[in-house]
C-alpha atoms as a PDB file:
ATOM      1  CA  UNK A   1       0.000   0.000   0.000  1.00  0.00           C
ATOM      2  CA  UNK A   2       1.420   3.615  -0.908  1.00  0.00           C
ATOM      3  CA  UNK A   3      -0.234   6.723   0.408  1.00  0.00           C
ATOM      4  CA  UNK A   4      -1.582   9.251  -2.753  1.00  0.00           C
ATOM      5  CA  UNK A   5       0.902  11.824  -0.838  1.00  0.00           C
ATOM      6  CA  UNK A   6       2.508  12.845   2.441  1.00  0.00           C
ATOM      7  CA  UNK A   7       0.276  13.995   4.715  1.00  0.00           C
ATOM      8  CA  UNK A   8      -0.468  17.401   4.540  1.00  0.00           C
ATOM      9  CA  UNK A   9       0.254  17.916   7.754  1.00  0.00           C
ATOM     10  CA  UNK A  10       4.191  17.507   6.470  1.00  0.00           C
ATOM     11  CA  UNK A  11       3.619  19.763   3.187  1.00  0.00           C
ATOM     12  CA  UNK A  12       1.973  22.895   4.016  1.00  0.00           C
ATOM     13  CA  UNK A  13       4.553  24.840   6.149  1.00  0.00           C
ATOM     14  CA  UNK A  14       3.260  25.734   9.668  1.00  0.00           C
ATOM     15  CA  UNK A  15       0.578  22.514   9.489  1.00  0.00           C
ATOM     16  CA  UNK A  16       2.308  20.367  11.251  1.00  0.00           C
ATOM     17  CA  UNK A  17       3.224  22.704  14.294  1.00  0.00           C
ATOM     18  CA  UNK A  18      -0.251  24.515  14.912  1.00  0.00           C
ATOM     19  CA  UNK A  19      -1.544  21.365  14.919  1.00  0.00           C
ATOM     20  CA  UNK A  20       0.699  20.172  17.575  1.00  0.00           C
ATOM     21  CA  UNK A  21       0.007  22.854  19.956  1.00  0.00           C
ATOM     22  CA  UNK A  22      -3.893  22.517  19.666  1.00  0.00           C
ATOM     23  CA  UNK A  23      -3.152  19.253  20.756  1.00  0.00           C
ATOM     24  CA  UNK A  24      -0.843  20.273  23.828  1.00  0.00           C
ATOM     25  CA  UNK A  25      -3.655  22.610  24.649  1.00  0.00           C
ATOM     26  CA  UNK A  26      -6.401  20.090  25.136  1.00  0.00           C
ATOM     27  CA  UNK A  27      -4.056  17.755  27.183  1.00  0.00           C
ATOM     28  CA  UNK A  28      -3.442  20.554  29.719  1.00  0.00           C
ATOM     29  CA  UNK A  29      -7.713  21.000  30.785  1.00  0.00           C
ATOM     30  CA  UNK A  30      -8.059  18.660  33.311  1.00  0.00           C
ATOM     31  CA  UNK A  31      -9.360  15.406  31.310  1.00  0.00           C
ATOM     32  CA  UNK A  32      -7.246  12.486  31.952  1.00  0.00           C
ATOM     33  CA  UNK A  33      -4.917  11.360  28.991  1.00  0.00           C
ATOM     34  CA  UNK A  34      -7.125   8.063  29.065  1.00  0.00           C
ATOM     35  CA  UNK A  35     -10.447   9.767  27.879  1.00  0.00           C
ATOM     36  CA  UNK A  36      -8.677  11.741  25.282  1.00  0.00           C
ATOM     37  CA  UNK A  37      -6.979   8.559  23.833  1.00  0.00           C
ATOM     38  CA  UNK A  38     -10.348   6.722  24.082  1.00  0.00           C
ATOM     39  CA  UNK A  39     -11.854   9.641  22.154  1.00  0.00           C
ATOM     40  CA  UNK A  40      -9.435   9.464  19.284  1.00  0.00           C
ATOM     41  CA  UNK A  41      -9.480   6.058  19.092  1.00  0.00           C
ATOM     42  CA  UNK A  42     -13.307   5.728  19.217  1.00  0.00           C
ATOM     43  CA  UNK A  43     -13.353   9.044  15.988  1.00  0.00           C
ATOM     44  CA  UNK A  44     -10.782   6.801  14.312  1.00  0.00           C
ATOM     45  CA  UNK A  45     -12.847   3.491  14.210  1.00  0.00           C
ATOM     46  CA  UNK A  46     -16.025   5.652  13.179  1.00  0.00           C
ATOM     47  CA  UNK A  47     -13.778   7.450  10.082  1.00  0.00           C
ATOM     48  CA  UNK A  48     -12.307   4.772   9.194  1.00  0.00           C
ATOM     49  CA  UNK A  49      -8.551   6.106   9.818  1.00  0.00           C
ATOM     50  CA  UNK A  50      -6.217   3.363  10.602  1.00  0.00           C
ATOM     51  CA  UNK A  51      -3.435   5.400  11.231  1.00  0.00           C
ATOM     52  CA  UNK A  52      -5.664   6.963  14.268  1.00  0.00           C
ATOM     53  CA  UNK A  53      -7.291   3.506  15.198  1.00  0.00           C
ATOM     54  CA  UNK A  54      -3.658   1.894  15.077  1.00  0.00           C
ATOM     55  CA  UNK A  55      -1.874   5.371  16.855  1.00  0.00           C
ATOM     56  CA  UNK A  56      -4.130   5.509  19.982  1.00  0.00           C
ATOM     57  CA  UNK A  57      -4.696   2.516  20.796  1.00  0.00           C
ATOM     58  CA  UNK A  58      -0.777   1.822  21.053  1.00  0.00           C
ATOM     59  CA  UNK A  59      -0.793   4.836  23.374  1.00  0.00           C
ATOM     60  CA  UNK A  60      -3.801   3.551  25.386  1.00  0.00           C
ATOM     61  CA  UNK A  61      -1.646   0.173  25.693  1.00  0.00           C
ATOM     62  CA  UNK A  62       1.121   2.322  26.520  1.00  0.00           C
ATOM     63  CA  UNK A  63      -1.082   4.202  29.123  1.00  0.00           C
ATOM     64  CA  UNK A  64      -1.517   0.432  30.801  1.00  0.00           C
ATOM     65  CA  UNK A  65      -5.134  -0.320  29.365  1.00  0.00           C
ATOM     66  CA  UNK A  66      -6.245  -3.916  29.174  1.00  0.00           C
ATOM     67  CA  UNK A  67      -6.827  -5.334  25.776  1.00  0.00           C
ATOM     68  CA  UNK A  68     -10.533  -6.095  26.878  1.00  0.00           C
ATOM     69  CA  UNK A  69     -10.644  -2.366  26.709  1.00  0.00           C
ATOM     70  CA  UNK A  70      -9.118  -1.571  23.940  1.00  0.00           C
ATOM     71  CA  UNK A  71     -10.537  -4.150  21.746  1.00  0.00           C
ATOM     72  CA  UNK A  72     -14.466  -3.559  22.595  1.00  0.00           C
ATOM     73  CA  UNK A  73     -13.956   0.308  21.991  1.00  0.00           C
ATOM     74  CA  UNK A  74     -16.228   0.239  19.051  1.00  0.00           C
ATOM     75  CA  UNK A  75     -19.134  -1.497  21.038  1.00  0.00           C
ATOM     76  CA  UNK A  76     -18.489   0.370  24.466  1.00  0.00           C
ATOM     77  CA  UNK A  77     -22.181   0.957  24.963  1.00  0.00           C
ATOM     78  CA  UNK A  78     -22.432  -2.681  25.009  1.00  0.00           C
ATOM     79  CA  UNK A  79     -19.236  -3.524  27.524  1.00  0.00           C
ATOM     80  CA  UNK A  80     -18.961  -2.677  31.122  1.00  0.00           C
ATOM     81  CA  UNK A  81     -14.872  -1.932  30.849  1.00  0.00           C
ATOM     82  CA  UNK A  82     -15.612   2.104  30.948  1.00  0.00           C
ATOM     83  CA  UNK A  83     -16.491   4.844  33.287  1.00  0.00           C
ATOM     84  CA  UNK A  84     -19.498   7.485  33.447  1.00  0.00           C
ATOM     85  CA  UNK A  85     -16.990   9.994  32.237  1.00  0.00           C
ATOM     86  CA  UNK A  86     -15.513   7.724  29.378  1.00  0.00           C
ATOM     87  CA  UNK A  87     -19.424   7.137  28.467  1.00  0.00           C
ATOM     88  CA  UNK A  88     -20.037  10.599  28.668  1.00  0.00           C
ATOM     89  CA  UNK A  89     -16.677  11.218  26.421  1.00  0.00           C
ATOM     90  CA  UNK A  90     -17.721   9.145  23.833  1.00  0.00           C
ATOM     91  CA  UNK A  91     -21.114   9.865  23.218  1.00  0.00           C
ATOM     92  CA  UNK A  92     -19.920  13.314  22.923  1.00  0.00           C
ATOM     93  CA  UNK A  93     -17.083  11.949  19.865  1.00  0.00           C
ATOM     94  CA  UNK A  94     -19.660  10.077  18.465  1.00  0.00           C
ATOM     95  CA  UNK A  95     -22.145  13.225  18.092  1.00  0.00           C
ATOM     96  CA  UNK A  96     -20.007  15.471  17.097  1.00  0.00           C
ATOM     97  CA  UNK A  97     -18.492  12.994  14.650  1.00  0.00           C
ATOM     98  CA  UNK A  98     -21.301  12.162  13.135  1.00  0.00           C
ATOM     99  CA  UNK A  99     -22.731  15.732  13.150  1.00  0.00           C
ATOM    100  CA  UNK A 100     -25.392  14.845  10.017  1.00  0.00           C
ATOM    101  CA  UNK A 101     -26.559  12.053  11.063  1.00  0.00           C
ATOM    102  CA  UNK A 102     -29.654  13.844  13.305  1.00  0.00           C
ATOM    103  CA  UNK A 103     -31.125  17.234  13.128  1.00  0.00           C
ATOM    104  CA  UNK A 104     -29.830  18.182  16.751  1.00  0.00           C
ATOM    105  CA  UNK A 105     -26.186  17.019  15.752  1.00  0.00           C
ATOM    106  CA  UNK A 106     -25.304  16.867  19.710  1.00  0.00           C
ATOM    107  CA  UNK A 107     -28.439  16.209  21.657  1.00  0.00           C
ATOM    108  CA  UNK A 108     -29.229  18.105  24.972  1.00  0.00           C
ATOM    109  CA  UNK A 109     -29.476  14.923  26.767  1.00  0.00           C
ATOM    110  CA  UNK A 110     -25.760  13.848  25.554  1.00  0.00           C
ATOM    111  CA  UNK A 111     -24.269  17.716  26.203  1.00  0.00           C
ATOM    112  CA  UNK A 112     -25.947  17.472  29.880  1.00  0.00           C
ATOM    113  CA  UNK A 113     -24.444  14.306  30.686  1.00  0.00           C
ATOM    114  CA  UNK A 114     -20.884  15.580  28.954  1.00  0.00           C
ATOM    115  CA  UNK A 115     -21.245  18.725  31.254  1.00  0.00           C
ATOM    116  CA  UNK A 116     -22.367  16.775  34.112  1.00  0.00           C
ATOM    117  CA  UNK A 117     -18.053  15.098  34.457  1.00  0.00           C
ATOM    118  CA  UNK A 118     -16.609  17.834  33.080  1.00  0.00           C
ATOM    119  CA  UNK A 119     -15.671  21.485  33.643  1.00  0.00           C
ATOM    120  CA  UNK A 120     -16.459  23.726  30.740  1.00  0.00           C
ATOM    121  CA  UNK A 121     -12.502  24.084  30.201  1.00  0.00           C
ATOM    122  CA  UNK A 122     -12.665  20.259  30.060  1.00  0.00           C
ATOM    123  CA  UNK A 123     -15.540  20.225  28.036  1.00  0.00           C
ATOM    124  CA  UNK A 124     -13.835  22.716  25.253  1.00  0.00           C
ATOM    125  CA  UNK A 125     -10.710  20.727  25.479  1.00  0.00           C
ATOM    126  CA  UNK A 126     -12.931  17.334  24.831  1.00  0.00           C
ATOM    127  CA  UNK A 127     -14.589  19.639  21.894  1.00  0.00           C
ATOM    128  CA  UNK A 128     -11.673  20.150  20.588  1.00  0.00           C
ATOM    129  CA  UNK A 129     -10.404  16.983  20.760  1.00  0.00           C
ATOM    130  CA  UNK A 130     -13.175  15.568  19.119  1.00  0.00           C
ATOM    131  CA  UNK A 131     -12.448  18.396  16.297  1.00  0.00           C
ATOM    132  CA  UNK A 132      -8.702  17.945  16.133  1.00  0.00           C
ATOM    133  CA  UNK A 133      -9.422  13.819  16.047  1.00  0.00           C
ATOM    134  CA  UNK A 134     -11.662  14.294  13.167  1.00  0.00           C
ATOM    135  CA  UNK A 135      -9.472  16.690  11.116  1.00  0.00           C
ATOM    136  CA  UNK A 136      -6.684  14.457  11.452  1.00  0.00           C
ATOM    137  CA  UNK A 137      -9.022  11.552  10.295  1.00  0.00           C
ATOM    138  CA  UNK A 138     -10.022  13.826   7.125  1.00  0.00           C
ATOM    139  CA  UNK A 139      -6.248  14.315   6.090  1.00  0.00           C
ATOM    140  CA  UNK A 140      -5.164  10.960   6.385  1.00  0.00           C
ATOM    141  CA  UNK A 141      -8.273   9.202   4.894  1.00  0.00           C
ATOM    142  CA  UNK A 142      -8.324  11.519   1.450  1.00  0.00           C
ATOM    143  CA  UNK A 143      -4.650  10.993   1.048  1.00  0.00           C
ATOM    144  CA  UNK A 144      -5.003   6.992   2.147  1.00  0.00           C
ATOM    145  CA  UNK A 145      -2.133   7.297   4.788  1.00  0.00           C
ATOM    146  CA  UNK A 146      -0.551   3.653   5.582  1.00  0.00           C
ATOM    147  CA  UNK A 147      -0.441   2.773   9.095  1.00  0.00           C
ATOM    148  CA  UNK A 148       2.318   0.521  10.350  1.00  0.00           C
ATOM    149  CA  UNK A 149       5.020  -0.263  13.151  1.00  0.00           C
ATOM    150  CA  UNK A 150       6.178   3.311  12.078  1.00  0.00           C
ATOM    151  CA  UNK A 151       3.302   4.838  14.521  1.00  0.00           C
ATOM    152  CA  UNK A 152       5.410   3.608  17.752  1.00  0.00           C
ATOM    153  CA  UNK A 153       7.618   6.119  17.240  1.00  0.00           C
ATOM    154  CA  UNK A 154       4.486   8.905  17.966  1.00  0.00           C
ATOM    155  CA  UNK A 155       3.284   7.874  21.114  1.00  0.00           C
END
């Protein structure tokens, strides 16, 4: 497999950097680094992006998750491995990843719960998150970007 380019990310001067320090932003609000890598996994298995999918999940490993965990991600209203606040975390990625998919794209009930384990620093640094995750999806899935062992490096 061969990408169509490099990510654009490496090409357009500045990219690669601004995107960095959104993402050093959102880890300094208060939501633990295991909710942020459950989020970009969880966007990553929606979009498709198996550099993302393959990415976090080494860094949830990394962060000492179980496999169990890991593995039933894309069924986690289903499993009993995660927390309120992961719950709340993902229905929030899953809303605002799938933002035409219902006329309300992220439902009251799903924003009250969000708000209801999370600060509203938090919750813009989840927001964000959820943005940044789904961005980075976008670039790698139009240019078919190959993951591989290469992604250990990144975490």
């Amino acid at each position: 497999m061969q990408p169509r380019m490099n990510s654009p990310a490496l090409t357009v001067p500045g990219a690669m950097n601004a995107l960095q320090m959104l993402h050093k932003a959102t880890e300094s609000c208060d939501v633990p680094r295991t909710i942020l890598e459950l989020v970009h996994t969880r966007v990553g298995q929606i979009n498709g992006c198996s550099v993302c999918v393959d990415m976090h999940s080494r860094a949830l490993k990394k962060l000492g998750e179980s496999d169990a965990r890991i593995f039933a991600l894309a069924a986690w209203r289903e499993a009993s491995y995660y927390t309120e606040a992961e719950r709340a975390a993902l229905a929030l990625a899953e809303a605002a990843t799938r933002l035409s998919d219902r006329a309300n794209a992220v439902e009251d009930e799903v924003w009250a719960e969000a708000s209801r384990h999370f600060s509203e620093t938090a919750l813009g640094a989840l927001v964000m998150t959820i943005a940044l995750a789904n961005l980075w999806n976008r670039l790698n899935a139009a240019t078919r970007q190959v993951s591989g062992d290469w992604v250990a490096k990144y975490i």
